[in-house]
N, C-alpha and C. Protein backbone atom coordinates (compact mmCIF):
# COMPACT_ATOMS: atom_id res chain seq x y z
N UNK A 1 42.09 194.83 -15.09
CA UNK A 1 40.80 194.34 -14.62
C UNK A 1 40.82 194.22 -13.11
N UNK A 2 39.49 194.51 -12.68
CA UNK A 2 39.64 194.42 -11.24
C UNK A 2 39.16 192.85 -10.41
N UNK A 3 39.53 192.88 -8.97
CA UNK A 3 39.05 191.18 -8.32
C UNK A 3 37.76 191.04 -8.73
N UNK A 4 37.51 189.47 -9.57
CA UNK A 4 36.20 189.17 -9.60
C UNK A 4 35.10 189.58 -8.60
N UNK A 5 35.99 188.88 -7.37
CA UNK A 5 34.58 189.14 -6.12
C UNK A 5 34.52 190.52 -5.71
N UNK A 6 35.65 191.32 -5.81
CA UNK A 6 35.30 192.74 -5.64
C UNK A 6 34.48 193.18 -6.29
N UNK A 7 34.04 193.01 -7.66
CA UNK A 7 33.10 193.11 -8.71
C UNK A 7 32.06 192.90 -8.57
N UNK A 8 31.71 191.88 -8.36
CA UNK A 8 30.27 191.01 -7.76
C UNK A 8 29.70 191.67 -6.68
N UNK A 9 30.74 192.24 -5.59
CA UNK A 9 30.43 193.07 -4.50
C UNK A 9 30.01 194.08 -4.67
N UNK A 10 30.38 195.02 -5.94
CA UNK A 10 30.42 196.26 -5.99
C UNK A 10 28.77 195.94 -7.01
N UNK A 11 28.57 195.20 -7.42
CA UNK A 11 27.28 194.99 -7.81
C UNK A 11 25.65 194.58 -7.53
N UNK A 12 26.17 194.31 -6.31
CA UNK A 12 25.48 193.78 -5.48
C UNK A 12 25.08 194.48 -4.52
N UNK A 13 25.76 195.30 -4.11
CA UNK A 13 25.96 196.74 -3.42
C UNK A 13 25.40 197.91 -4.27
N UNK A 14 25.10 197.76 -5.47
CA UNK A 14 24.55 199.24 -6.57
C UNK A 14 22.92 198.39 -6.42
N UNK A 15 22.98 197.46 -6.89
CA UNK A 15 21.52 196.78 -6.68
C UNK A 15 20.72 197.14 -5.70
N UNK A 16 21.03 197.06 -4.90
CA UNK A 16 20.60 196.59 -3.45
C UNK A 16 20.67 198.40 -3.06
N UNK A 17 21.38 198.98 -3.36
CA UNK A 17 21.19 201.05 -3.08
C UNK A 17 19.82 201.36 -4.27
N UNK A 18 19.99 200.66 -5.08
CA UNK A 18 18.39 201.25 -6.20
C UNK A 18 17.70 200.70 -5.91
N UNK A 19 17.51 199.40 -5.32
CA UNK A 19 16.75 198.90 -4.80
C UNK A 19 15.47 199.21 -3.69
N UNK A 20 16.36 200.13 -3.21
CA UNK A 20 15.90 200.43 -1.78
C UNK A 20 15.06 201.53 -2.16
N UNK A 21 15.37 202.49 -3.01
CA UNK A 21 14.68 203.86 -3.26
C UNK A 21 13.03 203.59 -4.16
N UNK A 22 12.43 204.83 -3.50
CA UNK A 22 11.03 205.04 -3.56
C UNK A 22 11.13 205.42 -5.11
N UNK A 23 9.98 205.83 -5.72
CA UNK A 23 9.66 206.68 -6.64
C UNK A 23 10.47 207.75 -6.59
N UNK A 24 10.35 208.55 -5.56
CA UNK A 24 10.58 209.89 -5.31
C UNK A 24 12.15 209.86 -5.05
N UNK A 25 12.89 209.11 -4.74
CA UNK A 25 14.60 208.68 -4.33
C UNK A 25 14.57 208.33 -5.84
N UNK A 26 13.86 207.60 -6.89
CA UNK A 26 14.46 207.32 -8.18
C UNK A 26 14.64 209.01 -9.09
N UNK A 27 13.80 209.27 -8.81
CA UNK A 27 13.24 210.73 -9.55
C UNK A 27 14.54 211.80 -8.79
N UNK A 28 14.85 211.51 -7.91
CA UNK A 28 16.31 212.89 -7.30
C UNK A 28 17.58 211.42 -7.97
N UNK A 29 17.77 210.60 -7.61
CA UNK A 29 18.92 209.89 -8.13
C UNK A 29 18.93 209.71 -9.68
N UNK A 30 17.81 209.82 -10.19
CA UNK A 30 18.14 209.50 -11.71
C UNK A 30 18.00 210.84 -12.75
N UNK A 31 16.99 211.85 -11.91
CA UNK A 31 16.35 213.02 -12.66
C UNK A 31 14.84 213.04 -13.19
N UNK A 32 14.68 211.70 -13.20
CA UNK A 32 13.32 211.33 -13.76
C UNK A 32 12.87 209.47 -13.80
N UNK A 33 11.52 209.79 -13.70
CA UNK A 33 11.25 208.03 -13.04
C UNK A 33 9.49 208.16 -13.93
N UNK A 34 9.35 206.94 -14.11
CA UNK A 34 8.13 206.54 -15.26
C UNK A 34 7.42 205.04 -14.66
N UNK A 35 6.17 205.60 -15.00
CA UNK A 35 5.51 204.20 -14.46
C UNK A 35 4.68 204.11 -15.14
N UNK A 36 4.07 202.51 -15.43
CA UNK A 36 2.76 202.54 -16.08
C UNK A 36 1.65 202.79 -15.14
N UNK A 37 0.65 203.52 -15.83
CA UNK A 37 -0.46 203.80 -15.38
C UNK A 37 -1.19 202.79 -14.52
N UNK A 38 -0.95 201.20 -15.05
CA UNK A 38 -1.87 200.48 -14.81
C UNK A 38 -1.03 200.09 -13.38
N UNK A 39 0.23 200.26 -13.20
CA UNK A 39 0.71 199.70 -11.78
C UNK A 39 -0.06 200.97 -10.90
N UNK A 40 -0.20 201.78 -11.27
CA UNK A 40 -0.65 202.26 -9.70
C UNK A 40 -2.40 202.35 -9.62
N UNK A 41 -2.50 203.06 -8.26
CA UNK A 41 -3.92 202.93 -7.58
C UNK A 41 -4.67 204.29 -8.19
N UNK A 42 -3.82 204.84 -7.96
CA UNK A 42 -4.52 206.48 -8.31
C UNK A 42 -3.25 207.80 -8.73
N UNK A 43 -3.28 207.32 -9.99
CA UNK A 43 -2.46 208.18 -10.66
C UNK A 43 -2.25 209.55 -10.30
N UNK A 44 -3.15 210.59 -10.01
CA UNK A 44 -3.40 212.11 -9.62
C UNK A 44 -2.56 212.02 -7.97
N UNK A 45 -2.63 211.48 -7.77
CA UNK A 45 -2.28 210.86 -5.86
C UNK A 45 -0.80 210.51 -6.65
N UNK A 46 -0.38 210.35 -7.00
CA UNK A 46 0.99 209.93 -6.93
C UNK A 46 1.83 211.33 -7.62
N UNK A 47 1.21 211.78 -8.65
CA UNK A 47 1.71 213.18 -9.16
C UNK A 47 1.54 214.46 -7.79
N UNK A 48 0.73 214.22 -7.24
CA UNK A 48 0.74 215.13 -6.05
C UNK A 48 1.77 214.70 -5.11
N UNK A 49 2.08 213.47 -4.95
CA UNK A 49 3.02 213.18 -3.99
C UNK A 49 4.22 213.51 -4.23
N UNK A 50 4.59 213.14 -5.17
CA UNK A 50 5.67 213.94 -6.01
C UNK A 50 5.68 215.04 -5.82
N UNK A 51 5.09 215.65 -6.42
CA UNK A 51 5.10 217.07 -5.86
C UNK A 51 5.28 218.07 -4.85
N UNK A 52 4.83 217.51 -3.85
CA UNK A 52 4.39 218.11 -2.38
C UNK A 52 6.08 217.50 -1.80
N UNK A 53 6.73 216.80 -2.22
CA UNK A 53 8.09 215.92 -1.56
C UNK A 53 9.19 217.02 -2.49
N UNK A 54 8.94 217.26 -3.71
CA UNK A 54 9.55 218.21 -4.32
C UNK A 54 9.63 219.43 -4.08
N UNK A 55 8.22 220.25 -3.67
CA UNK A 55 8.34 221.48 -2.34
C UNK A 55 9.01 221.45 -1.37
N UNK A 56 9.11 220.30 -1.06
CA UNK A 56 9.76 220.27 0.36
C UNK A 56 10.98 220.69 0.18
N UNK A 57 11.73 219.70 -0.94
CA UNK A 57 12.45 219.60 -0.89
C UNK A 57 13.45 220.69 -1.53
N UNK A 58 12.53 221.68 -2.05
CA UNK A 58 12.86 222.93 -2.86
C UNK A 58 13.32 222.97 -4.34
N UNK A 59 12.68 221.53 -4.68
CA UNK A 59 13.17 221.46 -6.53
C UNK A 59 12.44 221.58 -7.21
N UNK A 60 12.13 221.99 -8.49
CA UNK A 60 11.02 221.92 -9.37
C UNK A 60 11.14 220.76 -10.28
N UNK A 61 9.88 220.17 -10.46
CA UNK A 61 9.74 218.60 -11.35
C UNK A 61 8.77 219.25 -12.15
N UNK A 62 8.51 218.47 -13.32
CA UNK A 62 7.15 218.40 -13.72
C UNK A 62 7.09 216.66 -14.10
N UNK A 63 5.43 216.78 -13.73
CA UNK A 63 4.60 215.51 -14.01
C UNK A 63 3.90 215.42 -15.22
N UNK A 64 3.15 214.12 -15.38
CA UNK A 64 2.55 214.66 -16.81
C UNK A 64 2.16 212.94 -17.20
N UNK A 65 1.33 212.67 -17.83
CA UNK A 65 0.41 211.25 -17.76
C UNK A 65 0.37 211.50 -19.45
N UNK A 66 0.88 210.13 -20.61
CA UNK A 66 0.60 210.22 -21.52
C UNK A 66 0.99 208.67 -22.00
N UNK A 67 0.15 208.13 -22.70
CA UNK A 67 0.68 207.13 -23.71
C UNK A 67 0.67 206.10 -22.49
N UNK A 68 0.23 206.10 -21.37
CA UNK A 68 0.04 204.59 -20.63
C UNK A 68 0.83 205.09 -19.51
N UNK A 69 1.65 206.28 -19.26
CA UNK A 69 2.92 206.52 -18.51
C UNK A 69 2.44 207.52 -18.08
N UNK A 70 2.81 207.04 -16.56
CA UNK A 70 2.59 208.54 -15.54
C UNK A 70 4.53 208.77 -15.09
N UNK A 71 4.57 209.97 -15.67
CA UNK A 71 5.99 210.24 -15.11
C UNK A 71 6.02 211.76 -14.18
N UNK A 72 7.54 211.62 -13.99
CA UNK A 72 8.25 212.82 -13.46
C UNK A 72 9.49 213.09 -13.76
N UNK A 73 9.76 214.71 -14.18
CA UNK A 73 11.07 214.82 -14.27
C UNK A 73 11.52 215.89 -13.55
N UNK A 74 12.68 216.03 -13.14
CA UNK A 74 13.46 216.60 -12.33
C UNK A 74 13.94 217.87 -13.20
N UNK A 75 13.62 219.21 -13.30
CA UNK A 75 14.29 220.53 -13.69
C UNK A 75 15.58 221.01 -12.80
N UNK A 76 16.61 221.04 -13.57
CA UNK A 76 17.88 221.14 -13.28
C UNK A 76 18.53 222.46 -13.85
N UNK A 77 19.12 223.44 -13.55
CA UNK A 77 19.70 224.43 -14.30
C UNK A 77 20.76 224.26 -13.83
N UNK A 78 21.96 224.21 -14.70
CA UNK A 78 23.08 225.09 -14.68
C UNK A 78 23.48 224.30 -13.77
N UNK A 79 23.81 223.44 -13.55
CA UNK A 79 24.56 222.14 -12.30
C UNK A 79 25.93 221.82 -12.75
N UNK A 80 26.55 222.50 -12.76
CA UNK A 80 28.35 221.76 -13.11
C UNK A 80 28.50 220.69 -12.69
N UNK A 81 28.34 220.32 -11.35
CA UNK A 81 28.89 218.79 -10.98
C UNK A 81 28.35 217.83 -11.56
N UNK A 82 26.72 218.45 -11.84
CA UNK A 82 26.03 216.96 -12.28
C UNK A 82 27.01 216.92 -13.71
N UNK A 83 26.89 218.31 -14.52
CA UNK A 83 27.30 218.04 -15.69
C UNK A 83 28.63 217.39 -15.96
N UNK A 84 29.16 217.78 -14.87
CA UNK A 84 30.83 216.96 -15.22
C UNK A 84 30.53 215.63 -14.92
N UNK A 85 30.34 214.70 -14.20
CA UNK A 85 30.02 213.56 -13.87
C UNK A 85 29.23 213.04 -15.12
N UNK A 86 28.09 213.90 -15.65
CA UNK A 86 27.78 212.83 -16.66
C UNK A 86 28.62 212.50 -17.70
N UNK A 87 29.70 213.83 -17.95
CA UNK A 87 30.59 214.12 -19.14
C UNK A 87 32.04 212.57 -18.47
N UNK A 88 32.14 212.37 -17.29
CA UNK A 88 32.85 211.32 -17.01
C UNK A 88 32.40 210.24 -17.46
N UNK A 89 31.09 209.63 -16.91
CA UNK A 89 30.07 208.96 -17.44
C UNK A 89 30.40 208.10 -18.86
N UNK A 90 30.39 208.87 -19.58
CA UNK A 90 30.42 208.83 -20.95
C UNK A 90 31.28 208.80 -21.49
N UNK A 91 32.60 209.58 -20.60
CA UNK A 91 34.04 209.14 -21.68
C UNK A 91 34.21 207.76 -20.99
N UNK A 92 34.15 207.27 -19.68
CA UNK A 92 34.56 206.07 -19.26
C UNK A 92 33.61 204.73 -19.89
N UNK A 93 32.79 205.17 -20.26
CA UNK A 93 31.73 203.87 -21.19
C UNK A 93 32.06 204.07 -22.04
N UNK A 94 32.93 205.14 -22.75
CA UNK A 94 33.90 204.93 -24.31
C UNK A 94 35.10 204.29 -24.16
N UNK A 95 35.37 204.58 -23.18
CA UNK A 95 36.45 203.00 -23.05
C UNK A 95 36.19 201.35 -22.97
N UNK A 96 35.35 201.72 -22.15
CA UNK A 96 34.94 200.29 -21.40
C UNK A 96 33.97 199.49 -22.47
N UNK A 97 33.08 199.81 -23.11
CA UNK A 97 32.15 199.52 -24.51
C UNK A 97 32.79 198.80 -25.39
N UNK A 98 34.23 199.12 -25.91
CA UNK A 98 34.93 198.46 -26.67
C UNK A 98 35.54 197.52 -26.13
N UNK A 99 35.51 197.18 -24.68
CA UNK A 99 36.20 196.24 -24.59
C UNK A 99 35.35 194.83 -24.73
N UNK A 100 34.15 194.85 -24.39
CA UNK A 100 32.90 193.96 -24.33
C UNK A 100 32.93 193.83 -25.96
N UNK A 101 32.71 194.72 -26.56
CA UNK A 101 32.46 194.73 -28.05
C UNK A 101 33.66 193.61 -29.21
N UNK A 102 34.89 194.19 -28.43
CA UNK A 102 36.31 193.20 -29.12
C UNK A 102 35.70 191.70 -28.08
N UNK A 103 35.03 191.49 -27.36
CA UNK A 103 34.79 189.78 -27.03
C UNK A 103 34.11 189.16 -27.79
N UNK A 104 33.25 189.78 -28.74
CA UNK A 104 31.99 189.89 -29.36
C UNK A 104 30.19 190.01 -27.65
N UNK A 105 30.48 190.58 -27.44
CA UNK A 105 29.32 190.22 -26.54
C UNK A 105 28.57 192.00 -26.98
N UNK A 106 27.28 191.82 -26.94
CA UNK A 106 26.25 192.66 -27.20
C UNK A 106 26.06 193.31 -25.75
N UNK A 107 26.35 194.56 -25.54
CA UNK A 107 26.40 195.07 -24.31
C UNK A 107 24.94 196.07 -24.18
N UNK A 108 24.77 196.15 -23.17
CA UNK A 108 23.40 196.52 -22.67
C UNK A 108 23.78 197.00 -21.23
N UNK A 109 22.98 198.36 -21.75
CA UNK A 109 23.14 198.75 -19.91
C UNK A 109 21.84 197.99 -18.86
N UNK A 110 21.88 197.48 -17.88
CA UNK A 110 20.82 197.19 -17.14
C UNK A 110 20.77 198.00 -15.78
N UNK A 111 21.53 198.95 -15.70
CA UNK A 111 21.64 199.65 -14.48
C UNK A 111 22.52 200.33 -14.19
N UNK A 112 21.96 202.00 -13.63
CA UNK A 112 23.14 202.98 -14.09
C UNK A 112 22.79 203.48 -12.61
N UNK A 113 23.48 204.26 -11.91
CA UNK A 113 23.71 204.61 -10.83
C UNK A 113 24.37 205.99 -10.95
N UNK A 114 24.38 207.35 -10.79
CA UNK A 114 25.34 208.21 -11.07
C UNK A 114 26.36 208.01 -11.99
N UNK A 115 27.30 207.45 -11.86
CA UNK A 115 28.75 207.01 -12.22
C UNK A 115 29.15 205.75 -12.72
N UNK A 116 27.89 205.13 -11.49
CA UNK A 116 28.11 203.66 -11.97
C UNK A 116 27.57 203.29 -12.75
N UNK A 117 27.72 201.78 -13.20
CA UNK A 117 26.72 201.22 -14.33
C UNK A 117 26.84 200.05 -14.20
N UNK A 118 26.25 198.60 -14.65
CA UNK A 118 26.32 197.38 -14.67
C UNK A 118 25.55 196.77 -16.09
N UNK A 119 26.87 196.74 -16.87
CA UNK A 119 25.99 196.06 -18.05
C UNK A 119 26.55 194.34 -18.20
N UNK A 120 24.94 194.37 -19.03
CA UNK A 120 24.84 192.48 -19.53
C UNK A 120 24.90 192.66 -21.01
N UNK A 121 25.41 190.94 -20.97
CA UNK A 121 25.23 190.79 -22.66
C UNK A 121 23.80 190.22 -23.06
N UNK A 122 23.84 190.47 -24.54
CA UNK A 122 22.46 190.11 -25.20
C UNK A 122 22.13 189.06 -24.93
N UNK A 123 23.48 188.63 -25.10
CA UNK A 123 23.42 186.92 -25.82
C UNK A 123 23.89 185.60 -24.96
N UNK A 124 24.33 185.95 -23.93
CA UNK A 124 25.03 184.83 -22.95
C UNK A 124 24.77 186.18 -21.49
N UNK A 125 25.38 184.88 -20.41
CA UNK A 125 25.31 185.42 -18.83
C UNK A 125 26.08 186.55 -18.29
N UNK A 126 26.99 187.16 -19.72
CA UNK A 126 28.22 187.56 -18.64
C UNK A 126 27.65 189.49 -18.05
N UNK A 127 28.16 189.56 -17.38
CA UNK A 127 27.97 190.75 -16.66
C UNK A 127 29.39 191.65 -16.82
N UNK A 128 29.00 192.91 -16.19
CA UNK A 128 30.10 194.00 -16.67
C UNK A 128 30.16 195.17 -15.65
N UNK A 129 31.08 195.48 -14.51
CA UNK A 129 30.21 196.96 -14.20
C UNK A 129 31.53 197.78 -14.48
N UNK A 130 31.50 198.91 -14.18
CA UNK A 130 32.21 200.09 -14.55
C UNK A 130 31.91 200.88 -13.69
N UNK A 131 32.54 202.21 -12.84
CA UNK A 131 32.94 203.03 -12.32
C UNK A 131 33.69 204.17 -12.20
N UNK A 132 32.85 205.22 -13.13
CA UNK A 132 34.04 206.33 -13.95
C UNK A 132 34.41 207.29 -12.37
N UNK A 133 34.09 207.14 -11.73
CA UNK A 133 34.50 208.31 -10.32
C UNK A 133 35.72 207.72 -9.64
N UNK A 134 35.57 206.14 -9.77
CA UNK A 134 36.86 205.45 -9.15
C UNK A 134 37.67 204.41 -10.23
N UNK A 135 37.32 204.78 -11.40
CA UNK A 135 38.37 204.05 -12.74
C UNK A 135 38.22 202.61 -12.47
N UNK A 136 37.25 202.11 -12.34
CA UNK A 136 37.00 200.62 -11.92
C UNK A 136 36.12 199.88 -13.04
N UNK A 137 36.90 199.05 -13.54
CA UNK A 137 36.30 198.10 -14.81
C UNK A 137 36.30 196.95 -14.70
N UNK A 138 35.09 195.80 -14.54
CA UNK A 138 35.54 194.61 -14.75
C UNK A 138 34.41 193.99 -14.59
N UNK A 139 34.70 192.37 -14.75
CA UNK A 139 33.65 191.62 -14.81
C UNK A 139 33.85 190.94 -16.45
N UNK A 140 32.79 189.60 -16.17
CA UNK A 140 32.99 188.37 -17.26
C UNK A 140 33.03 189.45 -18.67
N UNK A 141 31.94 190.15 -18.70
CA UNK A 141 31.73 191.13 -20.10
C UNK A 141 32.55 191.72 -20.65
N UNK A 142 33.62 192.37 -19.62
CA UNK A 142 35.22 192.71 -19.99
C UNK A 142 36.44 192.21 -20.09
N UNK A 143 35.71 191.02 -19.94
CA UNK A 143 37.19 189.95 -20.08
C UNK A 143 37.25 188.80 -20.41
N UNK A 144 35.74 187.84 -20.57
CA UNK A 144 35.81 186.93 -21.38
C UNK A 144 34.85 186.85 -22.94
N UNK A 145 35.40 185.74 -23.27
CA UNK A 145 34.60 185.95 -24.71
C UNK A 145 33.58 185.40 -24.71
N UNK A 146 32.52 186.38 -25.58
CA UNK A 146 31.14 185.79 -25.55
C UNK A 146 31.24 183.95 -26.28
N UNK A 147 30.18 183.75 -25.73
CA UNK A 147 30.28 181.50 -25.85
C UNK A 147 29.60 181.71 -27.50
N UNK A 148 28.70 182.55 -28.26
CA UNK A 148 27.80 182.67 -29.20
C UNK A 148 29.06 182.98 -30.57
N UNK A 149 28.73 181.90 -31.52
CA UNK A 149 29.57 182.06 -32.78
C UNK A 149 29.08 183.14 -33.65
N UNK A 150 27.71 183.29 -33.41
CA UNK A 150 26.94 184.27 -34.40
C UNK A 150 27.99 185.93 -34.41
N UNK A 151 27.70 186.90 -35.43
CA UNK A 151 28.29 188.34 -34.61
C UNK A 151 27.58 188.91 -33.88
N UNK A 152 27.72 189.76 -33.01
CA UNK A 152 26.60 190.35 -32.19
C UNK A 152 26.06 191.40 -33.23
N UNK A 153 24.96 191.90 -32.33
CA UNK A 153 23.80 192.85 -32.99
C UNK A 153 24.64 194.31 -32.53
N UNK A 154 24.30 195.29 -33.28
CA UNK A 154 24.66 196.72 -32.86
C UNK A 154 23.45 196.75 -31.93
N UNK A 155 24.39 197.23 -30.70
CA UNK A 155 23.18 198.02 -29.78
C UNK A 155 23.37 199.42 -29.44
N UNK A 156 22.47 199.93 -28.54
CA UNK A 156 22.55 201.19 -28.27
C UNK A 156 23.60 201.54 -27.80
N UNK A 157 24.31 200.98 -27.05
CA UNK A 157 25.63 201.02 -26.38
C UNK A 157 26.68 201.07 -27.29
N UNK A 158 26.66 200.22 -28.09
CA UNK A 158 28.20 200.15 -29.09
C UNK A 158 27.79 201.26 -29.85
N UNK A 159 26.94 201.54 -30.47
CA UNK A 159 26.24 202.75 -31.27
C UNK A 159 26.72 204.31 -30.73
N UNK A 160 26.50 204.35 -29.24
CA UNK A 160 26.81 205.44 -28.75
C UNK A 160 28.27 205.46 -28.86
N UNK A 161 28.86 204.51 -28.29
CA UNK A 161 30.35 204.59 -27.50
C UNK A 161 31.44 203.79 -28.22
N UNK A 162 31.06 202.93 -29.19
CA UNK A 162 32.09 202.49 -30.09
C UNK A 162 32.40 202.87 -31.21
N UNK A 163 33.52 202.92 -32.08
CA UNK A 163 33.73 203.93 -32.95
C UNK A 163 33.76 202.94 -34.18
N UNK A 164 33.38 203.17 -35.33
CA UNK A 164 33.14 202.87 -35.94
C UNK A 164 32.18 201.45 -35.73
N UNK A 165 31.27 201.28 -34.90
CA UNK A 165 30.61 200.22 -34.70
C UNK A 165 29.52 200.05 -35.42
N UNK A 166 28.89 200.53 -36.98
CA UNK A 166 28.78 200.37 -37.64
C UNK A 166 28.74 199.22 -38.74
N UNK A 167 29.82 199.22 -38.63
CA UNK A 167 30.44 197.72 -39.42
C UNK A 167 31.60 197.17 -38.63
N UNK A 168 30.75 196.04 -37.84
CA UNK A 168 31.58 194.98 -37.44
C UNK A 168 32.19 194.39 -38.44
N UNK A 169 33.59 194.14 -37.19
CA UNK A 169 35.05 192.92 -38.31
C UNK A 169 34.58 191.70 -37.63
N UNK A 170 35.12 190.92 -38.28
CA UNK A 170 35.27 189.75 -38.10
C UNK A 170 35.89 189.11 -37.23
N UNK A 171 35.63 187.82 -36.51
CA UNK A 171 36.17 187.97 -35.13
C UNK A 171 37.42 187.01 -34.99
């Protein structure tokens, strides 16, 4: 496990980088970004903006307004790096998933960053981040036990990345 406050730092520091980005910085950092209709002023004006920042920038997106949601997504071909990174991604949250899971705590991603990620539990305060580019794991979620006697709920997270998480044991 890594220094608490290094942790806190390194979280605080991913916050505060997504934080900062536009629509158009969420849509290149994430691939795709969604809004409700009703937050903005003029929906057609924001799909153009997108757009015209995506010329620029020489990528192809598509936009598209349905079900309350004005989005954008980012068209990608054939990207090895992205693809290896996500393929890191994913084996390192197959490690790290079970460890939150053996505390009993219900893990939840609340924020993903490339590589990074910062998950919470369902059910109590504790926090978690992870770092598959620099092998960095830690935080309350990975190392202490959830305070809740109940078992936790299967979530999307243990579902994806824990193995046999299915049928919880007993704790």
């Amino acid at each position: 496990m890594h220094d608490p406050v290094d942790i806190r730092r390194r979280i605080d520091r991913l916050v505060a980088r997504v934080d900062r980005r536009d629509d158009y910085g969420q849509l290149l950092a994430r691939g795709q970004v969604a809004l409700a209709v009703e937050d903005l002023d003029d929906v057609e004006a924001w799909r153009a903006e997108i757009k015209r920042k995506a010329r620029a920038d020489r990528i192809k997106v598509r936009t598209g307004v349905e079900d309350g949601l004005v989005w954008a997504l980012r068209i990608r071909t054939g990207n090895a790096d992205l693809l290896a990174a996500a393929s890191r991604y994913r084996d390192f949250l197959s490690r790290a998933a079970p460890l939150a899971v053996e505390l009993w705590h219900e893990p939840h991603v609340a924020l993903r960053d490339g590589e990074e990620v910062v998950c919470t539990c369902g059910r109590c305060s504790a926090l978690g981040y992870a770092d598959a580019a620099e092998g960095v794991i830690g935080g309350a979620l990975f190392k202490d036990e959830c305070p809740n006697e109940e078992p936790p709920a299967i979530t999307a997270v243990t579902m994806m990345h824990v193995p046999g998480s299915r049928r919880p044991g007993g704790r």
